[in-house]
C-alpha atoms as a PDB file:
ATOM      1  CA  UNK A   1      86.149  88.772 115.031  1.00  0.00           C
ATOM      2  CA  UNK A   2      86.711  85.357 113.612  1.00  0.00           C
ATOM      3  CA  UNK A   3      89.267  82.914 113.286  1.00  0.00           C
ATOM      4  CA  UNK A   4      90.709  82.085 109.554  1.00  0.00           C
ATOM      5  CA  UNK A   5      92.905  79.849 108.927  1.00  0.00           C
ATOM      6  CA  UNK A   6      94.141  79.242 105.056  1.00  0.00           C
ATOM      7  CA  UNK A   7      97.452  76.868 105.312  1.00  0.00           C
ATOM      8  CA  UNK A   8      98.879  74.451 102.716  1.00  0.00           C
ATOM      9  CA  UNK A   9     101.738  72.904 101.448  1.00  0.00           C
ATOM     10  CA  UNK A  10     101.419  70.073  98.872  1.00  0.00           C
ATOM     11  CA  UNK A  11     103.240  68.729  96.577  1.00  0.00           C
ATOM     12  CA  UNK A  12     103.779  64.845  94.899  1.00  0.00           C
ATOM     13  CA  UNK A  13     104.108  61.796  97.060  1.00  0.00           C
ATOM     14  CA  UNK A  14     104.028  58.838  95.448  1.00  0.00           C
ATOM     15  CA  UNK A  15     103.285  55.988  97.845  1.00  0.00           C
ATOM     16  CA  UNK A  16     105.759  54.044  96.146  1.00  0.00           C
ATOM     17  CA  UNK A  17     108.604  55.868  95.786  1.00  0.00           C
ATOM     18  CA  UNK A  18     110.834  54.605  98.760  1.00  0.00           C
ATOM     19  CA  UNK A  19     112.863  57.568  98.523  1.00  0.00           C
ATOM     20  CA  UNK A  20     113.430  59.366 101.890  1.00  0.00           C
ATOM     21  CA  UNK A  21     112.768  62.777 100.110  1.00  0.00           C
ATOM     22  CA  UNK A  22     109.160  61.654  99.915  1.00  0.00           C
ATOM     23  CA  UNK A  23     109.384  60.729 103.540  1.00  0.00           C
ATOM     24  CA  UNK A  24     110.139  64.705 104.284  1.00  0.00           C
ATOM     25  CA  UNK A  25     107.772  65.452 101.877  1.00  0.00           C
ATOM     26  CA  UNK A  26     104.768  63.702 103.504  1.00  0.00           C
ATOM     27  CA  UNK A  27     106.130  65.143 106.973  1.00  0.00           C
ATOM     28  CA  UNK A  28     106.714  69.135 106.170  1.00  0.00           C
ATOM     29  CA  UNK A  29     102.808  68.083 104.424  1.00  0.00           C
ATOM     30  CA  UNK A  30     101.523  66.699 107.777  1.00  0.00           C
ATOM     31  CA  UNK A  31     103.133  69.250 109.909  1.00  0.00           C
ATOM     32  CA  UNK A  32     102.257  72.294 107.705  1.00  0.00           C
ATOM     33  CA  UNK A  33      98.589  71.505 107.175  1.00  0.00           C
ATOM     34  CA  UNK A  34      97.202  69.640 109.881  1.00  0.00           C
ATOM     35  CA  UNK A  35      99.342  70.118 112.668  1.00  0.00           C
ATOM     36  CA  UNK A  36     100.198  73.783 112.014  1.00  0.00           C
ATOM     37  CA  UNK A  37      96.292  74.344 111.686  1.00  0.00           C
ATOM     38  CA  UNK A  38      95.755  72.372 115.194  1.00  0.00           C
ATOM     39  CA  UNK A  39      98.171  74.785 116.966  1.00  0.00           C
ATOM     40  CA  UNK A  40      97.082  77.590 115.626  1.00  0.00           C
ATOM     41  CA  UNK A  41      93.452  76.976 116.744  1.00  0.00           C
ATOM     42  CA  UNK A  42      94.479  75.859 120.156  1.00  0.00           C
ATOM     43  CA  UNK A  43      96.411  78.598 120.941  1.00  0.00           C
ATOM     44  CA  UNK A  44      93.487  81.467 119.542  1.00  0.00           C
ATOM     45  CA  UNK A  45      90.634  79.466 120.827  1.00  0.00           C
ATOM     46  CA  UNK A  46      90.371  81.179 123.830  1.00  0.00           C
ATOM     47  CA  UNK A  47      90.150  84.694 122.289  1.00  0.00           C
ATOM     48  CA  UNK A  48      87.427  84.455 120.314  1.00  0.00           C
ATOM     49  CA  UNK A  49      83.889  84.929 121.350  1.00  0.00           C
ATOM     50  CA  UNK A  50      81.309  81.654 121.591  1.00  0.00           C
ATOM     51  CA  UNK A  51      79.268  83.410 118.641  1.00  0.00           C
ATOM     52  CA  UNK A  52      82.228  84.032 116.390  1.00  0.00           C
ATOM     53  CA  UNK A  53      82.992  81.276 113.074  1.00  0.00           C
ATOM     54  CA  UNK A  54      86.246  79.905 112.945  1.00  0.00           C
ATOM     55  CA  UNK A  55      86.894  78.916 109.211  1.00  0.00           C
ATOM     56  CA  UNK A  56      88.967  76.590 107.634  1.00  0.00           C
ATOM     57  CA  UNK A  57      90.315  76.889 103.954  1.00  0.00           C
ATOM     58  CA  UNK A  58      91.145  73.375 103.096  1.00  0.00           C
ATOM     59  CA  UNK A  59      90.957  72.236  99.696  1.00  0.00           C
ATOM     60  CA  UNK A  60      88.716  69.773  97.451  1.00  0.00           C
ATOM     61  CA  UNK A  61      91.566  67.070  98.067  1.00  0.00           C
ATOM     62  CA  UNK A  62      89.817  66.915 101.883  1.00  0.00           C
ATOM     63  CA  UNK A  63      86.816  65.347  99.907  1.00  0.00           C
ATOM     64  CA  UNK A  64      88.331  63.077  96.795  1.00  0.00           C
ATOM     65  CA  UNK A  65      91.791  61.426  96.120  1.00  0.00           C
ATOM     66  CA  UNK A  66      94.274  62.327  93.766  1.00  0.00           C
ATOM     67  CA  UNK A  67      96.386  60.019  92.561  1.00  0.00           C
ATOM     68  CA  UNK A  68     100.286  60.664  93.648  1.00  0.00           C
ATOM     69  CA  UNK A  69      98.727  63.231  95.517  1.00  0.00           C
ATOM     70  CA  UNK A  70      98.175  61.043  99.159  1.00  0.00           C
ATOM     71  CA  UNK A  71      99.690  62.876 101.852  1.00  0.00           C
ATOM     72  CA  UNK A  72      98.057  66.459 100.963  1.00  0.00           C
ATOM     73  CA  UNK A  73      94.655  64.559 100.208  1.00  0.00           C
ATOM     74  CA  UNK A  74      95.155  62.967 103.857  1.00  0.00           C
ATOM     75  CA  UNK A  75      96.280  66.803 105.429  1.00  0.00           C
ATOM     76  CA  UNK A  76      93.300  67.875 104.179  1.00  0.00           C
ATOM     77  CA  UNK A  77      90.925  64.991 104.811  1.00  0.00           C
ATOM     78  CA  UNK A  78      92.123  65.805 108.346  1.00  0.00           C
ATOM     79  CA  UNK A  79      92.073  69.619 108.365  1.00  0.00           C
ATOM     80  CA  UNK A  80      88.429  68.910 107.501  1.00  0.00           C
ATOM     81  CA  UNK A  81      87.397  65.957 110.649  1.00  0.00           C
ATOM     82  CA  UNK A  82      89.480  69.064 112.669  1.00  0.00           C
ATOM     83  CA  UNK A  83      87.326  71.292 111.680  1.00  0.00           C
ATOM     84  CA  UNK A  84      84.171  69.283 112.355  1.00  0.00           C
ATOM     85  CA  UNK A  85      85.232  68.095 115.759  1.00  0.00           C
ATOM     86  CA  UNK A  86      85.331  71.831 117.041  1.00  0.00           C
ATOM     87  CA  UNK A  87      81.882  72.245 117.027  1.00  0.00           C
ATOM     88  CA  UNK A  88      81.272  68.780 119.933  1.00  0.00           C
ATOM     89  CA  UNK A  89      83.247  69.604 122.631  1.00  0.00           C
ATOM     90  CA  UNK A  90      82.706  73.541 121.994  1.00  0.00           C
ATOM     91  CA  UNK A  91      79.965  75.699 122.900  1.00  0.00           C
ATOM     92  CA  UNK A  92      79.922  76.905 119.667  1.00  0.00           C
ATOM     93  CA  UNK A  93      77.045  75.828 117.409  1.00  0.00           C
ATOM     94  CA  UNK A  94      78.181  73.934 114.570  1.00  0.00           C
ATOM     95  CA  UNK A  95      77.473  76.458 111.913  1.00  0.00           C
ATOM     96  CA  UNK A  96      79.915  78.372 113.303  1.00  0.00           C
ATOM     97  CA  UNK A  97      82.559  76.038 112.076  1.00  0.00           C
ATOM     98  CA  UNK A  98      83.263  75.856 108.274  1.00  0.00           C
ATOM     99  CA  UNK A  99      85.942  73.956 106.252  1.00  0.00           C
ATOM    100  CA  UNK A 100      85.866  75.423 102.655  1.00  0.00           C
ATOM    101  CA  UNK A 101      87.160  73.682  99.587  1.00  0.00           C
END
């Protein structure tokens, strides 16, 4: 058993656009991709064996930019450093946590 995880919402955000609809936007991205990700980990952790992957589909946004594209290219920048920080406190090795793009 293993723990997979493929979440995402995106869509445009335009950093300056002062529209309020962007404001949602950014927040249904944040809450979707990182936070919805975080909870879902947290909660499974516990039930899966030390020798088992947990993997991460994020996206190639977690890596690059794209322009009007900020708030999913910072979800997934952050799905990614999520994914990375498992394997430090865990007694999981570290291949045994993989983000995939």
């Amino acid at each position: 058993m293993c723990l997979s995880i493929t979440r995402g919402f995106e869509f445009i955000t335009p950093i300056k656009n002062p529209s309020e609809r962007v404001d949602d936007i950014i927040r249904r991205i944040v809450e979707t991709n990182v936070i919805g990700t975080f909870l879902v980990i947290r909660r499974l952790l516990d039930r899966i064996p030390d020798d088992r992957p947990i993997v991460n589909t994020d996206s190639i946004c977690g890596k690059t930019a794209v322009t009007e594209f900020s708030a999913y290219c910072v979800s997934k920048h952050a799905v990614i450093g999520l994914t990375r920080s498992l394997a430090r406190p865990s007694p999981l090795e570290p291949e045994h946590q993989k983000s995939l793009a």
